[in-house]
PDB file of N, CA and C in Angstrom:
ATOM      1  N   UNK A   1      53.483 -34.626-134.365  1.00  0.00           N
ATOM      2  CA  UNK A   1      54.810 -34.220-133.967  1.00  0.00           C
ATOM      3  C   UNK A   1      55.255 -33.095-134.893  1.00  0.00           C
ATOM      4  N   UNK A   2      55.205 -32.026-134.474  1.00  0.00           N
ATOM      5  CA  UNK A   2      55.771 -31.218-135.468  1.00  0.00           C
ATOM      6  C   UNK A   2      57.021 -30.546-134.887  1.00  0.00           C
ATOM      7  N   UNK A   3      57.771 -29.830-136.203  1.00  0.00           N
ATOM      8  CA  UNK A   3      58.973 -29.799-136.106  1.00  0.00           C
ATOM      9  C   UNK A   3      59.564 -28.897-137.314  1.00  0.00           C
ATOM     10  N   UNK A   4      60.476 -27.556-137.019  1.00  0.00           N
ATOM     11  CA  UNK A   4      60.504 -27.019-138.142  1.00  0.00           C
ATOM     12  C   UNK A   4      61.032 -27.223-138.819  1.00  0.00           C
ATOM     13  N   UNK A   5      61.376 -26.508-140.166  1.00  0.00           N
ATOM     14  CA  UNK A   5      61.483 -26.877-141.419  1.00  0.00           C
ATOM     15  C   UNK A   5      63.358 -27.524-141.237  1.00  0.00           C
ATOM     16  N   UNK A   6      63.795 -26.738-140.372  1.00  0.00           N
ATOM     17  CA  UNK A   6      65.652 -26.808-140.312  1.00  0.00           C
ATOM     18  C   UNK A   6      65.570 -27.494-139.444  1.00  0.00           C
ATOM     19  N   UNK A   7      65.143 -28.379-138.520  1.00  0.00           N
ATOM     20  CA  UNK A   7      65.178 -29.263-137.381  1.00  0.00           C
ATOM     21  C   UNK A   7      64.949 -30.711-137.618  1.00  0.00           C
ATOM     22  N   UNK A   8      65.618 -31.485-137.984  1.00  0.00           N
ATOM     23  CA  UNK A   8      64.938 -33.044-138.337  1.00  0.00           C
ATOM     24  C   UNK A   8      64.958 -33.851-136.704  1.00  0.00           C
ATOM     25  N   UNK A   9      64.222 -34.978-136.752  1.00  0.00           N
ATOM     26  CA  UNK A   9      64.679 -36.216-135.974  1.00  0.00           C
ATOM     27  C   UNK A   9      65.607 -36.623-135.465  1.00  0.00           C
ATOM     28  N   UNK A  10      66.430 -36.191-133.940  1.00  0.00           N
ATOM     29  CA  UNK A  10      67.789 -36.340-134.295  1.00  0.00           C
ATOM     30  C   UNK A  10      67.955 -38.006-133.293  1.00  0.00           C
ATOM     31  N   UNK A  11      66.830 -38.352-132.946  1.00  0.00           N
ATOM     32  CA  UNK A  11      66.793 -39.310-131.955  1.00  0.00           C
ATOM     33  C   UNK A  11      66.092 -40.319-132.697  1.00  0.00           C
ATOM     34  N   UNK A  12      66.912 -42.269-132.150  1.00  0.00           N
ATOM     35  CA  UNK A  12      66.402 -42.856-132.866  1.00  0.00           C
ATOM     36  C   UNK A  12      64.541 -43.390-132.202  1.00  0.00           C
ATOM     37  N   UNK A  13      64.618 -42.503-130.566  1.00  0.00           N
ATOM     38  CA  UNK A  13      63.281 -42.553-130.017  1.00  0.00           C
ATOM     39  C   UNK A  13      62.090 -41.668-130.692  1.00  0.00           C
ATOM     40  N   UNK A  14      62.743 -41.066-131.370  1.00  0.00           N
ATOM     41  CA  UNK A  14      62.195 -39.946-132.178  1.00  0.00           C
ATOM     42  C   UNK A  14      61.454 -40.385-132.921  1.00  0.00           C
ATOM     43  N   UNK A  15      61.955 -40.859-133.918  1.00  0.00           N
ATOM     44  CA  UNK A  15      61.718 -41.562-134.972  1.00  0.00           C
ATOM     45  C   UNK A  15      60.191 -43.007-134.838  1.00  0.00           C
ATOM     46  N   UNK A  16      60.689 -43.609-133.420  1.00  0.00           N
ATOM     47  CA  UNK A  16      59.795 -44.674-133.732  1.00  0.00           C
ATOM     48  C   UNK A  16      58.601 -43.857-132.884  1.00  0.00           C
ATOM     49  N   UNK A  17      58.141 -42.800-132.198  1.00  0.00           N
ATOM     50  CA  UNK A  17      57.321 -42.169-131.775  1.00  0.00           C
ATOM     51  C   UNK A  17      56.134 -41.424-132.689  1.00  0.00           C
ATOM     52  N   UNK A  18      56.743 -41.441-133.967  1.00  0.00           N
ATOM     53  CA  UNK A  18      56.341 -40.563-135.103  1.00  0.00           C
ATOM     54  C   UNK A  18      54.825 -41.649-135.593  1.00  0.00           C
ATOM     55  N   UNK A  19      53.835 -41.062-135.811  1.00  0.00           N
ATOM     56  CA  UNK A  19      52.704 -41.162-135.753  1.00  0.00           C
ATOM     57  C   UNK A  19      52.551 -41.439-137.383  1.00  0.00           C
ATOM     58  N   UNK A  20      52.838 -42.565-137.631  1.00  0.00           N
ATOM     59  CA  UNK A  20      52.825 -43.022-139.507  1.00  0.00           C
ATOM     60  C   UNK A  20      51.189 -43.396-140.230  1.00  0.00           C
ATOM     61  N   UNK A  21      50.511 -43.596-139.203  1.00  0.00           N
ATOM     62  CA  UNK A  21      49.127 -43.641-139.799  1.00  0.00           C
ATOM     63  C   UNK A  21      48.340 -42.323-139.771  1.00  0.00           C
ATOM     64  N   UNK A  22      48.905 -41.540-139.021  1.00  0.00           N
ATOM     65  CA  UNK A  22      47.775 -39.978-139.438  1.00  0.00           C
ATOM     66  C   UNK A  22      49.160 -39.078-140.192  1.00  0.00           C
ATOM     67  N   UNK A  23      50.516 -39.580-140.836  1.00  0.00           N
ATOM     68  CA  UNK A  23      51.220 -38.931-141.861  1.00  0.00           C
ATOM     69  C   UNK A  23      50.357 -39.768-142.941  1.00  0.00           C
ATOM     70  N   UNK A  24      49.981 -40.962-143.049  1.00  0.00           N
ATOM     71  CA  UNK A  24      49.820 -41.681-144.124  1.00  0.00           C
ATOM     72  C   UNK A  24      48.341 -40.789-144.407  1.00  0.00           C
ATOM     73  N   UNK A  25      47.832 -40.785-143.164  1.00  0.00           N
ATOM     74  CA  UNK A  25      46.256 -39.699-143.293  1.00  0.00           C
ATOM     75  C   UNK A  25      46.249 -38.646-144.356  1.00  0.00           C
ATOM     76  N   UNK A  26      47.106 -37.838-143.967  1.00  0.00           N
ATOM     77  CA  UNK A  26      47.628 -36.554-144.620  1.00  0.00           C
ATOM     78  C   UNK A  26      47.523 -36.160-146.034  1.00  0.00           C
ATOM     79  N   UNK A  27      48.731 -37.829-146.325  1.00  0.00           N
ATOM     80  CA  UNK A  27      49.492 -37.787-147.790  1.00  0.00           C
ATOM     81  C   UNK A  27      47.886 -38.235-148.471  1.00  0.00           C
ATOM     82  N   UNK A  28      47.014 -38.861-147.979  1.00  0.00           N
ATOM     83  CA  UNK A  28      46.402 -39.670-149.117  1.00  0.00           C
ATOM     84  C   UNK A  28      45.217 -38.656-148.962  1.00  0.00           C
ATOM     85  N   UNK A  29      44.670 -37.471-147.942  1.00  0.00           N
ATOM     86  CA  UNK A  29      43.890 -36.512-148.281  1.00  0.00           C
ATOM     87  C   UNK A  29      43.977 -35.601-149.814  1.00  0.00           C
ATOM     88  N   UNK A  30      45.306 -35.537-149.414  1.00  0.00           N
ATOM     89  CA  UNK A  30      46.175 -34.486-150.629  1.00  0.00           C
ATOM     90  C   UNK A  30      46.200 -35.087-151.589  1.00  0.00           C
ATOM     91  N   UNK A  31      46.407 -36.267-151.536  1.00  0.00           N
ATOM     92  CA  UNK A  31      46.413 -37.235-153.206  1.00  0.00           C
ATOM     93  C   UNK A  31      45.071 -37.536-153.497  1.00  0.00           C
ATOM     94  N   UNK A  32      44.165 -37.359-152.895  1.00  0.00           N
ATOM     95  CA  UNK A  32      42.167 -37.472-153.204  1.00  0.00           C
ATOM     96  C   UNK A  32      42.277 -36.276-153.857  1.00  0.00           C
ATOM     97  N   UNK A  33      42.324 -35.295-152.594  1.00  0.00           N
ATOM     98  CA  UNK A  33      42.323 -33.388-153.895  1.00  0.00           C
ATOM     99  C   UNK A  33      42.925 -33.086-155.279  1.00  0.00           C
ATOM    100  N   UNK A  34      44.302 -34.282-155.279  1.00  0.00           N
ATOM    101  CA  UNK A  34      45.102 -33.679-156.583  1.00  0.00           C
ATOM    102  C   UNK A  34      44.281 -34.751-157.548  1.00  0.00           C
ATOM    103  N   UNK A  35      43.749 -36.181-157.115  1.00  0.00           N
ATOM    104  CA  UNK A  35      42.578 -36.586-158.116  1.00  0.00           C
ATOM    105  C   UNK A  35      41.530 -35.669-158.703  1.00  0.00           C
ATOM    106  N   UNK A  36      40.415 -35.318-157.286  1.00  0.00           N
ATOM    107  CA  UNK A  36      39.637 -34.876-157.650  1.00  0.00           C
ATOM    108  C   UNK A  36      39.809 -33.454-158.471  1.00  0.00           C
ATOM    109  N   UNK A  37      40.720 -32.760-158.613  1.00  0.00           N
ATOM    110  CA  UNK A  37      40.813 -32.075-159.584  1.00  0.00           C
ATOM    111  C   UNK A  37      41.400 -32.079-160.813  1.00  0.00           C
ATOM    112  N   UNK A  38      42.090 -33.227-161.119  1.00  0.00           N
ATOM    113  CA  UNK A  38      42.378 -33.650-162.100  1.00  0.00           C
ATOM    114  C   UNK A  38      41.195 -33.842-162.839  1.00  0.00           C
ATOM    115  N   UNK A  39      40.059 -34.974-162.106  1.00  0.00           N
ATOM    116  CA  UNK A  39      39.457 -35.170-162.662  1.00  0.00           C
ATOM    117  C   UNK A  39      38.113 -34.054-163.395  1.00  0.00           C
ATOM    118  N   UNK A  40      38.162 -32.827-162.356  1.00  0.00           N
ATOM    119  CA  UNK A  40      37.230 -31.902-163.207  1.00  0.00           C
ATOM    120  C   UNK A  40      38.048 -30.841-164.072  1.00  0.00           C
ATOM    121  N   UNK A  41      38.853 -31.260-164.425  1.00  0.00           N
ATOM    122  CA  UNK A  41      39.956 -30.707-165.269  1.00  0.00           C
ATOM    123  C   UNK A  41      40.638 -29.348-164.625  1.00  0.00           C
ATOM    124  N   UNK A  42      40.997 -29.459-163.902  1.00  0.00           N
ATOM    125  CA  UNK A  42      41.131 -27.976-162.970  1.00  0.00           C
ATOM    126  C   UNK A  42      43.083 -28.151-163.107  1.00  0.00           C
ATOM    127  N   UNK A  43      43.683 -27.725-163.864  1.00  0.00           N
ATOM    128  CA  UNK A  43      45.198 -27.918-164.012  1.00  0.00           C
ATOM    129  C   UNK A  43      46.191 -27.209-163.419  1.00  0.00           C
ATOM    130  N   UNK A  44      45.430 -25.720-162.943  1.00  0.00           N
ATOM    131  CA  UNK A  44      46.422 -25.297-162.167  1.00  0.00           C
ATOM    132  C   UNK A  44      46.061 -25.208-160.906  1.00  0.00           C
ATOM    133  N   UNK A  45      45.194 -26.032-160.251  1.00  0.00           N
ATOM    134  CA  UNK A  45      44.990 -26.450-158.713  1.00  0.00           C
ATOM    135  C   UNK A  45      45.842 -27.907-159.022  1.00  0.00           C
ATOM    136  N   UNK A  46      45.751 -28.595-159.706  1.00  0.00           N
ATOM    137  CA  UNK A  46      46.404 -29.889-159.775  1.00  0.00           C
ATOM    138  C   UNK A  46      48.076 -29.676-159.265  1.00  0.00           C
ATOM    139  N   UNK A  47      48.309 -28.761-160.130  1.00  0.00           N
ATOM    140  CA  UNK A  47      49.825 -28.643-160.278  1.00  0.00           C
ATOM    141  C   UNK A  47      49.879 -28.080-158.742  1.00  0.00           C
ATOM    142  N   UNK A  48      49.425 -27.034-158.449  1.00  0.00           N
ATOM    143  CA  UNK A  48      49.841 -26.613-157.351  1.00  0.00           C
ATOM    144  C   UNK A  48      49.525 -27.335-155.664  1.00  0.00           C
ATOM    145  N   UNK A  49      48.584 -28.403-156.355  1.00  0.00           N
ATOM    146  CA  UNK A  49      48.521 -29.346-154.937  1.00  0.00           C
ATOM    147  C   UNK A  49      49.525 -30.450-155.100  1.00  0.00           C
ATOM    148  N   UNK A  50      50.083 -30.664-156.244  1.00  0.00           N
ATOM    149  CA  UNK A  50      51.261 -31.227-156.756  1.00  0.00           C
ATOM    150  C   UNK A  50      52.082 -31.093-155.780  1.00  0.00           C
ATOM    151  N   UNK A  51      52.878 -29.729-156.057  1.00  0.00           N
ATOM    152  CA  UNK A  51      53.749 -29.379-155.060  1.00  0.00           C
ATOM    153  C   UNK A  51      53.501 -28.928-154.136  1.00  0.00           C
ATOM    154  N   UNK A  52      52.579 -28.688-153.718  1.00  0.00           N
ATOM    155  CA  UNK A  52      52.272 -28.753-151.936  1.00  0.00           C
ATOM    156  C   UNK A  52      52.605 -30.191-151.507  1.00  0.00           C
ATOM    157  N   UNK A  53      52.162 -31.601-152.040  1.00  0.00           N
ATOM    158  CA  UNK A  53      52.716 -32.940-152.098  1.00  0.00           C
ATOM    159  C   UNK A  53      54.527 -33.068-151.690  1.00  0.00           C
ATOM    160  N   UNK A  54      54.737 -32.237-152.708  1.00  0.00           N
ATOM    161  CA  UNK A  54      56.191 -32.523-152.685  1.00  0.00           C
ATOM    162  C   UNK A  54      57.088 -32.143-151.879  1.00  0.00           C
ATOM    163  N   UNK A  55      56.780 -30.915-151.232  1.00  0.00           N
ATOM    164  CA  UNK A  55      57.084 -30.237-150.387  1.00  0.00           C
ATOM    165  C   UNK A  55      56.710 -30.504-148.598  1.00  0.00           C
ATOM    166  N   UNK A  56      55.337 -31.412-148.530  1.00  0.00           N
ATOM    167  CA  UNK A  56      55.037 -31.792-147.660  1.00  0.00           C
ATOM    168  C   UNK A  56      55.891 -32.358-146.425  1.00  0.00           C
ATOM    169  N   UNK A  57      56.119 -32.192-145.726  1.00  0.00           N
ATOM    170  CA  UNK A  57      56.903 -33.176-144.171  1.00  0.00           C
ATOM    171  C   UNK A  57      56.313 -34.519-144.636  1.00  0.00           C
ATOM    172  N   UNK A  58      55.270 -34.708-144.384  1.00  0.00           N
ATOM    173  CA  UNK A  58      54.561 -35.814-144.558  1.00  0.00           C
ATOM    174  C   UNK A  58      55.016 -36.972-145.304  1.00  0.00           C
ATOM    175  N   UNK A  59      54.971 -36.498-146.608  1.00  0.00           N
ATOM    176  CA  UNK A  59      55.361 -37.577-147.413  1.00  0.00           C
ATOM    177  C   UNK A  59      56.640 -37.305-147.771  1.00  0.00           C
ATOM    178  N   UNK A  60      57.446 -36.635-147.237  1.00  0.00           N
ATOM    179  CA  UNK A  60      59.029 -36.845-147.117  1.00  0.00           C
ATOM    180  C   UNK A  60      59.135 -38.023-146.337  1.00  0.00           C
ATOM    181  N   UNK A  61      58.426 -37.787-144.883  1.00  0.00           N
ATOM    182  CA  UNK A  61      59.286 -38.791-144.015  1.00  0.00           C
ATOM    183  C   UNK A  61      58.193 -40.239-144.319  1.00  0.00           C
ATOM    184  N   UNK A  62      57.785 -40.422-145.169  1.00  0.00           N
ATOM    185  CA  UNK A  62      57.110 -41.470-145.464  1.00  0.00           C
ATOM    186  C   UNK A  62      58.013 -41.970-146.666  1.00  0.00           C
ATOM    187  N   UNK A  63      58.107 -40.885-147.590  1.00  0.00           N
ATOM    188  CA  UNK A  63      59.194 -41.498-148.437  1.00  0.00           C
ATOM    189  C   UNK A  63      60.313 -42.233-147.608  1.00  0.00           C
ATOM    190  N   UNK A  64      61.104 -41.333-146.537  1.00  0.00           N
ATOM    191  CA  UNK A  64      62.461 -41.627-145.974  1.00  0.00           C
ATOM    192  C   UNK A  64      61.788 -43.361-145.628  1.00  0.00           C
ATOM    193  N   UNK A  65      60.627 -43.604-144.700  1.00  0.00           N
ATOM    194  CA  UNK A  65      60.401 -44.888-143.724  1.00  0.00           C
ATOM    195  C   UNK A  65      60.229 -45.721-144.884  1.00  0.00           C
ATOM    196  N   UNK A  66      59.758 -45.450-146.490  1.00  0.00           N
ATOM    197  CA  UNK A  66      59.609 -46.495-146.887  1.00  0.00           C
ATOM    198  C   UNK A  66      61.144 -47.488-147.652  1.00  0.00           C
ATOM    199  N   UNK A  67      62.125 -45.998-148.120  1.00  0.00           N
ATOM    200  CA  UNK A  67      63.361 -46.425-147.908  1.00  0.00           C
ATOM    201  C   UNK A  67      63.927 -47.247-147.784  1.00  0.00           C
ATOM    202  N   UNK A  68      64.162 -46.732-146.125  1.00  0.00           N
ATOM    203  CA  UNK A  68      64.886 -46.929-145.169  1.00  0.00           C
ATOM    204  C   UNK A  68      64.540 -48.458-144.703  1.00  0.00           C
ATOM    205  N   UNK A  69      63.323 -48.637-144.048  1.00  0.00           N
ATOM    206  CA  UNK A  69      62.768 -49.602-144.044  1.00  0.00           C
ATOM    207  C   UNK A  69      62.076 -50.640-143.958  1.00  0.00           C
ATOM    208  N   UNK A  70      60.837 -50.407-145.444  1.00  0.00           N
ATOM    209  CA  UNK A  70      59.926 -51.325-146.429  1.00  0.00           C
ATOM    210  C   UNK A  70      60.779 -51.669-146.908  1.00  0.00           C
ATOM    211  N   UNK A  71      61.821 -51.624-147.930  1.00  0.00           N
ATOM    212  CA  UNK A  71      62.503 -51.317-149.199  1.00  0.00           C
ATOM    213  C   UNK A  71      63.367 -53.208-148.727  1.00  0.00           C
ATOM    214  N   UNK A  72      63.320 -53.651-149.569  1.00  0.00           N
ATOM    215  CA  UNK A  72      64.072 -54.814-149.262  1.00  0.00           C
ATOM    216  C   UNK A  72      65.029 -55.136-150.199  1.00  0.00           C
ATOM    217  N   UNK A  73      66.810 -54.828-149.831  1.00  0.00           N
ATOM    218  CA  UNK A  73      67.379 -55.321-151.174  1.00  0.00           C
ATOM    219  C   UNK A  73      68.709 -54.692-150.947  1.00  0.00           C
TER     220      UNK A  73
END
């Protein structure tokens, strides 16, 4: 589902349509790369797959679902 950067989800059909196992795909490719270069000491690919991470759609709206609601409390 893509969607640009100024456009969010504005539907709550929206939302449950959203494809959370190939976002979860995504986030944990990018978190193997920012390992595997950690681990051959490579620091400024680290950092900068860092924030490609952070910046990601992906693990925004994974952050938001885990929130919103995993989050119990």
């Amino acid at each position: 589902m893509k969607k640009s950067k100024t456009q969010g989800l504005t539907q709550k059909s929206e939302w449950n349509t959203v494809n959370w196992r190939k976002l979860e795909i995504t986030v944990f490719k990018l978190q193997k790369r920012i390992y595997q270069a950690s681990k051959r000491g490579d620091v400024p690919v680290v950092r900068k797959l860092q924030k490609t991470l952070m910046k990601s759609w992906s693990a925004k709206m994974l952050a938001v679902r885990k929130v919103t609601q995993e989050n119990k409390g």
